[in-house]
Protein backbone atom coordinates (compact mmCIF):
# COMPACT_ATOMS: atom_id res chain seq x y z
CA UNK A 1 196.24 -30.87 -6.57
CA UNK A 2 196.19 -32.61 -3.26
CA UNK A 3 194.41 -29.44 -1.60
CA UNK A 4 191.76 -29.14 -4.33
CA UNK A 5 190.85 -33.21 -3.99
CA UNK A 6 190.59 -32.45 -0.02
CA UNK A 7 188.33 -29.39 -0.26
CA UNK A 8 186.22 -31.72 -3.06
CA UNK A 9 185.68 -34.22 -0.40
CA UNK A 10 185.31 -32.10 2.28
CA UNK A 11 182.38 -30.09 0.24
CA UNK A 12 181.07 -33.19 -0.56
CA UNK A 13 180.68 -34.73 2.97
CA UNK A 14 179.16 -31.24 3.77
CA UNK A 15 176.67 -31.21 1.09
CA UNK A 16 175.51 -34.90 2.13
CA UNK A 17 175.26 -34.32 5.74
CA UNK A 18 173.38 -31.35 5.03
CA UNK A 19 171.08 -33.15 2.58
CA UNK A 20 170.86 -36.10 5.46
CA UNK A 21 169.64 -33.06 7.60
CA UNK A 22 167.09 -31.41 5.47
CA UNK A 23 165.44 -34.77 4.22
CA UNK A 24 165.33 -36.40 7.74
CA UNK A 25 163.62 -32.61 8.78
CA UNK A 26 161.12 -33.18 5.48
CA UNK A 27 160.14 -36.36 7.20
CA UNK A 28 159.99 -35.26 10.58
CA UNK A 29 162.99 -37.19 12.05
CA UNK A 30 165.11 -34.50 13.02
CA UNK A 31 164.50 -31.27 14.78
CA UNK A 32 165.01 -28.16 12.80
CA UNK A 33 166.03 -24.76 14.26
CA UNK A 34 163.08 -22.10 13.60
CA UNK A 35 163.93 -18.49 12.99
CA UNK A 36 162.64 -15.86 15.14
CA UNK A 37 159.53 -14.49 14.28
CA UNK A 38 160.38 -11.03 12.89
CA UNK A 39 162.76 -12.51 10.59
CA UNK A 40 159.99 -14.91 9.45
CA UNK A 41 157.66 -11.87 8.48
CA UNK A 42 160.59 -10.19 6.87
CA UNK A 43 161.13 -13.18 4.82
CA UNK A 44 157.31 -13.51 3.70
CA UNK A 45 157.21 -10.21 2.86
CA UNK A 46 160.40 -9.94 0.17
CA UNK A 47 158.72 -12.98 -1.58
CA UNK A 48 155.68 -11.16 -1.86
CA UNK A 49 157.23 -7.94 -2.79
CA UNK A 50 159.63 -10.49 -5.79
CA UNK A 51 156.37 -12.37 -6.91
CA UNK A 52 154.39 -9.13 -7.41
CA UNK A 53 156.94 -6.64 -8.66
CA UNK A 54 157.65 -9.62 -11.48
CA UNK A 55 154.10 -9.75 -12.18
CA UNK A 56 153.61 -5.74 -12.84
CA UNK A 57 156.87 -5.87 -14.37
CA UNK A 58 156.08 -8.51 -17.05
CA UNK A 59 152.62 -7.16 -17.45
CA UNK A 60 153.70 -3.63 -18.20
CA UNK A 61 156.03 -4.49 -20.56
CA UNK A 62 153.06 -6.60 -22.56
CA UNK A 63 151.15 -3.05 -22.47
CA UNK A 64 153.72 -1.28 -24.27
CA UNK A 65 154.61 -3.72 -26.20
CA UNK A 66 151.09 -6.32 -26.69
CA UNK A 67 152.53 -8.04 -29.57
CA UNK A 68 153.92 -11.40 -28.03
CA UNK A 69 155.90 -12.34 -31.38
CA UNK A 70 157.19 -8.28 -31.29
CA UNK A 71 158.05 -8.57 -27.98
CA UNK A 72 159.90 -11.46 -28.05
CA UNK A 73 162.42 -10.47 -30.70
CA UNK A 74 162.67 -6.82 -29.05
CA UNK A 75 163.95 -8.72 -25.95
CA UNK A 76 166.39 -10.86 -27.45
CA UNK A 77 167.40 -7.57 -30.01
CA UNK A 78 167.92 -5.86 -26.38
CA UNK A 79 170.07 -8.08 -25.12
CA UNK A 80 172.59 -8.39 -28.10
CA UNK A 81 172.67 -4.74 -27.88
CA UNK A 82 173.56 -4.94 -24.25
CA UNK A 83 175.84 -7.52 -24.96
CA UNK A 84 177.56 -5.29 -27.40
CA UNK A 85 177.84 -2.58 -25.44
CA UNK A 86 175.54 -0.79 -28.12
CA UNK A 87 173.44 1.78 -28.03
CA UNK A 88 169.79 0.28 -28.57
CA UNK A 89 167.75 1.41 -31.55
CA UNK A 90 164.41 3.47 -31.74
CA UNK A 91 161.65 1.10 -32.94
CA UNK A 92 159.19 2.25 -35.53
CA UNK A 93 156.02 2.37 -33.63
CA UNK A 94 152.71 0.22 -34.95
CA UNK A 95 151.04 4.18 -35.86
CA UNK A 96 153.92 5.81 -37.37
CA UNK A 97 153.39 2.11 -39.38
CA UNK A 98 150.19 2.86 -40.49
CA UNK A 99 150.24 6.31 -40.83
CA UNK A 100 153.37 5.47 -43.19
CA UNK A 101 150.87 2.85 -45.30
CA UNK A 102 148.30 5.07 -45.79
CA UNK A 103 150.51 8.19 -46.54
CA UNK A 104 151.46 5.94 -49.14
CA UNK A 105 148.16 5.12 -50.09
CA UNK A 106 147.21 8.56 -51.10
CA UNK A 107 149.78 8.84 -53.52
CA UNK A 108 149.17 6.03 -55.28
CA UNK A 109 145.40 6.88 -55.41
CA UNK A 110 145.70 10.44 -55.85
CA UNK A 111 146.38 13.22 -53.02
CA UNK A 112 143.94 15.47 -54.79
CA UNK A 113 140.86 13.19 -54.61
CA UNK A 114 138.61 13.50 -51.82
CA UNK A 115 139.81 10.08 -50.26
CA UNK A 116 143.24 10.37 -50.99
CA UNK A 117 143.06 13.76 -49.25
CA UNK A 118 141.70 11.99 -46.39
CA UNK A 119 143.89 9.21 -46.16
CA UNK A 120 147.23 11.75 -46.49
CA UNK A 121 145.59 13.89 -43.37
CA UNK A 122 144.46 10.30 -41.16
CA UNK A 123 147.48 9.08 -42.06
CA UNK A 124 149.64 12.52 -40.67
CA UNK A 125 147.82 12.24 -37.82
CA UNK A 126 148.22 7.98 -36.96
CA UNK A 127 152.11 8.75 -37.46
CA UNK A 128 151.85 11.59 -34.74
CA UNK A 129 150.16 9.47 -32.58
CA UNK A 130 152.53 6.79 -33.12
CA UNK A 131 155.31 9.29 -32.56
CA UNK A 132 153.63 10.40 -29.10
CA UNK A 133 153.59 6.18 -28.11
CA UNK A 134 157.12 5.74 -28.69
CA UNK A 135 158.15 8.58 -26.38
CA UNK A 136 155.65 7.19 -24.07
CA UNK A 137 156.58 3.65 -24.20
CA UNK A 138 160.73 5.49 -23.48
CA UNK A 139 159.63 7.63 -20.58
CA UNK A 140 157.92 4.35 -18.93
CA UNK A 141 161.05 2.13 -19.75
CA UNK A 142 163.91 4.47 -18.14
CA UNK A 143 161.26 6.04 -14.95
CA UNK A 144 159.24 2.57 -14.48
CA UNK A 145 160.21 -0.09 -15.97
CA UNK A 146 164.24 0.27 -15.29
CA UNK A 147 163.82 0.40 -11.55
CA UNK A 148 161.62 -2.54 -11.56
CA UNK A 149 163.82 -4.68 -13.24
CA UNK A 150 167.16 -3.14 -11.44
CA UNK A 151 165.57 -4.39 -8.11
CA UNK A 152 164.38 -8.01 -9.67
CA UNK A 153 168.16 -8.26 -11.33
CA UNK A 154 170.35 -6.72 -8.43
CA UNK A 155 168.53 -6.21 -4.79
CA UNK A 156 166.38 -9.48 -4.95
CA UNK A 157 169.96 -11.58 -6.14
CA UNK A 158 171.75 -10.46 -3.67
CA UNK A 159 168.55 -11.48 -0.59
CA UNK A 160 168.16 -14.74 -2.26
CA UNK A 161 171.97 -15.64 -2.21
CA UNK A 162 172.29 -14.45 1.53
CA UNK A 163 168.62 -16.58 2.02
CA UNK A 164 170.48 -19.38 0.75
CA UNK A 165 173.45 -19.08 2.87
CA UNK A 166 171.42 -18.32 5.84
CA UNK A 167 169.61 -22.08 5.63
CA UNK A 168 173.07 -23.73 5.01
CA UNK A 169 174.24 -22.49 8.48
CA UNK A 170 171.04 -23.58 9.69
CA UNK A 171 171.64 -27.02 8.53
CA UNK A 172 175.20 -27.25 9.44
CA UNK A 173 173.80 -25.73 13.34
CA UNK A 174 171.15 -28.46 12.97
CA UNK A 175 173.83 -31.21 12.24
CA UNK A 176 175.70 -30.06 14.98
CA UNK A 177 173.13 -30.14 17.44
CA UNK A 178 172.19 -33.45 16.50
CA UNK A 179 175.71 -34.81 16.58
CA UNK A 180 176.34 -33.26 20.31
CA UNK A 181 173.06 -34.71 21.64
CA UNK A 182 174.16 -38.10 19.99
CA UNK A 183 177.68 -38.14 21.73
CA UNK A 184 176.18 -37.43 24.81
CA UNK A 185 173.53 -40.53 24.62
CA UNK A 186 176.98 -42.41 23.58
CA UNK A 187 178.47 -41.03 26.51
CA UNK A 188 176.55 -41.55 29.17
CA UNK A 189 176.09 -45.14 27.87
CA UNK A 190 179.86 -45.32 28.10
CA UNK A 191 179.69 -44.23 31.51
CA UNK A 192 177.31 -46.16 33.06
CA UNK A 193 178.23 -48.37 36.16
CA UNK A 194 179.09 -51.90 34.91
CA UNK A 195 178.03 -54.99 36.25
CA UNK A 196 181.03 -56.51 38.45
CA UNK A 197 179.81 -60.46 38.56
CA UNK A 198 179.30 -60.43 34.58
CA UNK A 199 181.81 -58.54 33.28
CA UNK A 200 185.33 -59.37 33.01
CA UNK A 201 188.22 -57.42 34.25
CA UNK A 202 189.21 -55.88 30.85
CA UNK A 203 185.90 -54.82 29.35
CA UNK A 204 186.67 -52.30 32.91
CA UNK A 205 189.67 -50.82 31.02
CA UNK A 206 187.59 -50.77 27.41
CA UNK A 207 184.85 -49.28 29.05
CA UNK A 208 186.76 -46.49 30.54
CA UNK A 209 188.93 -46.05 27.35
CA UNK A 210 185.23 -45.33 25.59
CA UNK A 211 184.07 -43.68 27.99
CA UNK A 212 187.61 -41.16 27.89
CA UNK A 213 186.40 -41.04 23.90
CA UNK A 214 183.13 -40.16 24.40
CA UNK A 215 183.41 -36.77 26.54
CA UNK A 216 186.57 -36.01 23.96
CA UNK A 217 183.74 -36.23 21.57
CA UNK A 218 180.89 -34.28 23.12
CA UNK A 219 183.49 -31.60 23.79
CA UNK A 220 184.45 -31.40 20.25
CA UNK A 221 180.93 -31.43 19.28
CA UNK A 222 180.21 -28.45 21.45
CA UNK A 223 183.17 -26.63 20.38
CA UNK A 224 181.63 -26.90 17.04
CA UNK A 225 178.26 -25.76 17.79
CA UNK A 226 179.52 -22.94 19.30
CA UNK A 227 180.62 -22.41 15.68
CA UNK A 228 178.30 -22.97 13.92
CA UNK A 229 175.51 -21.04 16.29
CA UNK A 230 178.05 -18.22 15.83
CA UNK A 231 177.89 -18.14 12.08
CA UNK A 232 174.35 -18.59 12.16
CA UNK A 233 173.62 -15.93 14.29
CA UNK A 234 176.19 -13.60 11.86
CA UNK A 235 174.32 -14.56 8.60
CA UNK A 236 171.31 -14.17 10.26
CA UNK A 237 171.84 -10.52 10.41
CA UNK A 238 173.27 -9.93 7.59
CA UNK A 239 170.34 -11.27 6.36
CA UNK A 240 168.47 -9.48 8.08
CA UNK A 241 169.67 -6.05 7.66
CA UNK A 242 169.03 -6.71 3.46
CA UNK A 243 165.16 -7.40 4.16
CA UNK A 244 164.82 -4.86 6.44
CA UNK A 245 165.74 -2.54 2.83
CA UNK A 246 162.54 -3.87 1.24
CA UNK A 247 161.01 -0.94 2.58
CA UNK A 248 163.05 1.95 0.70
CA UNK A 249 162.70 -0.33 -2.03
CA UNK A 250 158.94 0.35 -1.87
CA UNK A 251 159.70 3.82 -0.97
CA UNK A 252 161.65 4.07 -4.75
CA UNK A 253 158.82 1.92 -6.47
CA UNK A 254 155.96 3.77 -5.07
CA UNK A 255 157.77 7.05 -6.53
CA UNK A 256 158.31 5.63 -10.00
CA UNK A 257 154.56 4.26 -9.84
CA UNK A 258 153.72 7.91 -9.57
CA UNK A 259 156.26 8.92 -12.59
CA UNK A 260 154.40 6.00 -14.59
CA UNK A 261 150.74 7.31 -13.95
CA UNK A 262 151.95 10.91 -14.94
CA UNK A 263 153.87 9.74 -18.59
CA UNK A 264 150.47 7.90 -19.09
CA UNK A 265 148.20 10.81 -18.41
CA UNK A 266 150.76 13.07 -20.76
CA UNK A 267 150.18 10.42 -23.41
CA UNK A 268 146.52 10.23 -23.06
CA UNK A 269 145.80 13.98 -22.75
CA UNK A 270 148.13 14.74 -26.05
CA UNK A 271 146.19 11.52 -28.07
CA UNK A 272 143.02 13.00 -27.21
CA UNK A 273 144.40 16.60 -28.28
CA UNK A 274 145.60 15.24 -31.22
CA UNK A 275 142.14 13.15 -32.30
CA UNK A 276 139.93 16.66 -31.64
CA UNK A 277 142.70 18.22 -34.32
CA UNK A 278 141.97 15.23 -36.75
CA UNK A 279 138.17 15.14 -35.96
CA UNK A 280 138.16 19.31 -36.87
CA UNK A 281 140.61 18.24 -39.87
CA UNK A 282 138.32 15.86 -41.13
CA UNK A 283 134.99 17.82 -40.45
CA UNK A 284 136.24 21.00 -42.80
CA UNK A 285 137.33 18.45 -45.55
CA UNK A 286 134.02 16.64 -45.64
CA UNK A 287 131.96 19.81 -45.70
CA UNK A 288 128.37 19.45 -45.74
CA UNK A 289 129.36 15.47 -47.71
CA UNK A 290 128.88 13.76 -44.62
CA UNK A 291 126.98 16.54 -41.68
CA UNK A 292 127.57 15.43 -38.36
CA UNK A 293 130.01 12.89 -38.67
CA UNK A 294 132.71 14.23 -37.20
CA UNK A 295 131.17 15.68 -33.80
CA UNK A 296 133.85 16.36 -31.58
CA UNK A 297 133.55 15.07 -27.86
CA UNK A 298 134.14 16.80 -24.66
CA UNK A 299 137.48 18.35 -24.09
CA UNK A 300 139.82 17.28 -21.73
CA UNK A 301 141.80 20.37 -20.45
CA UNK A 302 145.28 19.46 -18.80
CA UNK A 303 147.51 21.12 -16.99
CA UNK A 304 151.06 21.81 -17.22
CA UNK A 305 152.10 18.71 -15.97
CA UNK A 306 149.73 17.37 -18.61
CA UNK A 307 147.28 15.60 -16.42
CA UNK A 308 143.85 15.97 -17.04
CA UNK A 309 142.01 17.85 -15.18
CA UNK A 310 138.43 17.50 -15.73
CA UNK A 311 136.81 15.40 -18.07
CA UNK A 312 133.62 18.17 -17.86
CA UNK A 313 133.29 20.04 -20.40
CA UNK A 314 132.13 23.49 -20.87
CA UNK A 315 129.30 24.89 -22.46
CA UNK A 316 129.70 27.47 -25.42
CA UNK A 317 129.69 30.83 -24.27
CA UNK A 318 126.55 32.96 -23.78
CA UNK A 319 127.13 36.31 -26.32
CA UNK A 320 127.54 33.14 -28.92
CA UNK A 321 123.65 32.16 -27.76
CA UNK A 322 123.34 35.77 -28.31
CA UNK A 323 124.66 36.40 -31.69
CA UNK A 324 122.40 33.42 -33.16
CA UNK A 325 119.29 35.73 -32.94
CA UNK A 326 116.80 33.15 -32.43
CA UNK A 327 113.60 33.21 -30.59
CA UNK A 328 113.13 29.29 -29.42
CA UNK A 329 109.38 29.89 -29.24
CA UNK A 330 109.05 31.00 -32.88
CA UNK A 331 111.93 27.79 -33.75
CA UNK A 332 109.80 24.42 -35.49
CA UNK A 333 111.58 20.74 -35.63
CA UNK A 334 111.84 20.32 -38.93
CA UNK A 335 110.05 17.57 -40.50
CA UNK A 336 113.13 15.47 -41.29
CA UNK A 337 116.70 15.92 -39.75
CA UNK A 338 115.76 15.36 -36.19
CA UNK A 339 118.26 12.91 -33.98
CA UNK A 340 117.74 11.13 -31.04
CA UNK A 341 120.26 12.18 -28.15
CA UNK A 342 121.52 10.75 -25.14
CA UNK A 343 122.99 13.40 -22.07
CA UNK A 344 126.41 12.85 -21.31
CA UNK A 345 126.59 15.53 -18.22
CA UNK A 346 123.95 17.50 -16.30
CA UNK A 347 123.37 20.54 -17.43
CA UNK A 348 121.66 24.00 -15.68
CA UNK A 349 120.19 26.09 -18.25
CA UNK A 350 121.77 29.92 -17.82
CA UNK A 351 118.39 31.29 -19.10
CA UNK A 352 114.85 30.89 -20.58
CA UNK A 353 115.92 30.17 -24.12
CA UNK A 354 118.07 27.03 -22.94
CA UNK A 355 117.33 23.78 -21.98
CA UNK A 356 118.06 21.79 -18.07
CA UNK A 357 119.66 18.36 -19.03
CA UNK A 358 119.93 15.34 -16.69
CA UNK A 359 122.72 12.95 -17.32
CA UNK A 360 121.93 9.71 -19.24
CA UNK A 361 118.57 10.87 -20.41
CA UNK A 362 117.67 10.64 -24.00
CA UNK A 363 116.05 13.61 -25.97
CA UNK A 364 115.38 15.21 -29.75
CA UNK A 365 117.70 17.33 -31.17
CA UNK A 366 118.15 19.24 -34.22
CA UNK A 367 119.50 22.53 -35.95
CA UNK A 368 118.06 25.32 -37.67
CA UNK A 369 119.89 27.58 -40.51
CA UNK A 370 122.12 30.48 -38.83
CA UNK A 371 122.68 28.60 -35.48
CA UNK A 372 125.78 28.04 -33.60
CA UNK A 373 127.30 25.33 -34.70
CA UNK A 374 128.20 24.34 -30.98
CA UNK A 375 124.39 24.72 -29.82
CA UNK A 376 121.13 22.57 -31.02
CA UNK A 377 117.93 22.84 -29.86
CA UNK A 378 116.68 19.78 -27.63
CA UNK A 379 113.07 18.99 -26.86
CA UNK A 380 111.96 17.13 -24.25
CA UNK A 381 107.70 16.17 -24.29
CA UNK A 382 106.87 19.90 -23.90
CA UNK A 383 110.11 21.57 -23.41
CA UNK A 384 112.11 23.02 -25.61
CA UNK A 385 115.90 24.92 -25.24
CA UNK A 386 118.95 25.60 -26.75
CA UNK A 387 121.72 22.13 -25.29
CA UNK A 388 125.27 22.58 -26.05
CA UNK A 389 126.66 19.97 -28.16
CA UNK A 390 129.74 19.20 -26.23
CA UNK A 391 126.50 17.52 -23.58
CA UNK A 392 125.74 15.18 -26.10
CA UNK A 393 126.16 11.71 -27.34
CA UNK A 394 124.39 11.53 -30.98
CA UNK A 395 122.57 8.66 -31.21
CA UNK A 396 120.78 8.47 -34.70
């Protein structure tokens, strides 16, 4: 009991000389020992790496989960699974939610009616989607998201509680360097040569006595600077040594960044994939109900690695310009049906009976009967050509 009340005070009086230290440095009374340079810059750059790996971190986990009040409770759900050493459970994703509703829906209005039909198909196709963001939103948690926070968690800790031990010994060298240079402005006033008509005989004897004191004291103060620049110097490395590891940290960041960017273009490639399969769904339900409603856009091919590769698309291929059998001189606009057009790509016509196209430009388009479906025929003033759809951006 005795040695715990000691080491209470003793922590104590260290604590308050080091506050002494730091408040008289705030206020510019006391000098304060500045790190070397290259430590400095090491120092500047963890907190920048911390601030702005918290910021992506946070951020990302908004984008895969953008519902605040969802992502919230999945955070505190998380960490009572944790707590229980539990395995966490797959959430039902906001698609696979409204697929479910309007799968549902169509029952209650009728699977067989033309809406109902609809809704069952949309509604297939929203919980597919939703199916394709949940194993999105678990590829970026474990490749992304994981190593971000293990660094934030682990790696940063551990710098900031050596950071933190690193300015306590450079208080306590601080205190000690102020102590020793105020023993030896004691001492040397101790020593000084007294004056022998106005001072009596025994203030000789107390003056030598302090003066004795006094270079006892400077030479304890100097032992304990020695210390204290020792352990200072120690930490300093140590400290050292962990920011010098920011670098493989951005080494193993940069690497999962790359991960990320490759789960997202997987995810966008197979949502586009799967919208051209619901837009081709949708277009042979409606039939000739609703003509050109469902116009599907440009392909994106990807590759294995499902990026995608160009967002370009191709144009139909010629023997299907040759199987239509038309003659585009002998072809009229008919006199209702026609739609303005805007170019989405430039275009090089492969022969006389098609049409050059300049991206952004607008121009008239319509179909005739017997016509490839993934041709029109465009006019522009005088001009006049077959334009493959996939070029187009229907207007009106």
């Amino acid at each position: 009991m005795d040695f715990n009340v000691k080491k209470l005070a003793s922590d104590a009086g260290v604590f308050f000389t080091r506050a002494v230290q730091f408040t008289e440095e705030k206020l510019g009374q006391a000098e304060k020992t500045e790190l070397d340079a290259h430590l400095e810059n090491l120092l500047a750059r963890a907190d920048c790496t911390k601030n702005w790996t918290e910021k992506i971190y946070r951020q990302t986990e908004i984008l895969l989960q953008p519902n605040p009040i969802d992502h919230t409770g999945a955070r505190i759900e998380e960490f009572f699974y944790e707590k229980l050493d539990k395995k966490i459970p797959s959430r039902i994703t906001n698609g696979e939610l409204l697929g479910q509703y309007m799968q549902d829906a169509a029952n209650d209005f009728g699977a067989a009616t033309p809406y109902g039909s609809t809704l069952m198909k949309v509604g297939e196709y929203q919980r597919k989607l939703g199916e394709t963001e949940r194993e999105f939103m678990q590829t970026s948690a474990i490749s992304f998201l994981t190593p971000l926070r293990n660094f934030l968690e682990g790696d940063w800790r551990t710098i900031s509680r050596e950071r933190r031990l690193l300015e306590n010994r450079r208080l306590d060298l601080d205190v000690c360097k102020a102590r020793l240079k105020k023993a030896k402005v004691a001492e040397a006033k101790a020593s000084a040569m007294p004056d022998f008509q106005e001072t009596r005989p025994r203030n000789y004897v107390l003056s030598a006595s302090a003066s004795a004191l006094w270079s006892e004291e400077v030479s304890k103060a100097e032992h304990e600077l020695r210390v204290a620049q020792t352990e200072f110097d120690r930490q300093a490395e140590v400290t050292r040594l962990l920011l010098e590891g920011i670098s493989s940290t951005h080494v193993n960041h940069l690497r999962c960044l790359h991960e990320f960017v490759e789960a997202q273009a997987t995810y966008y490639a197979q949502c586009h994939r799967l919208m051209q399969e619901l837009q081709r769904e949708l277009a042979s339900l409606s039939g000739d109900t609703f003509p050109n409603t469902f116009t599907v856009t440009p392909s994106i091919s990807a590759g294995p690695s499902g990026v995608a590769q160009s967002a370009m698309p191709a144009a139909p291929h010629s023997k299907a310009m040759e199987a239509d059998g038309l003659k585009i001189e002998e072809v009229q606009a008919p006199a209702a049906g026609t739609r303005k057009a805007k170019v989405l790509y430039d275009y090089d016509a492969a022969d006389a009976t098609e049409l050059s196209l300049m991206a952004d430009e607008l121009i008239t388009v319509y179909t005739v009967p017997g016509m490839d479906p993934d041709w029109l025929i465009g006019e522009r003033g005088n001009q006049k050509g077959k334009v493959p759809v996939t070029y187009l951006e229907l207007l009106s």
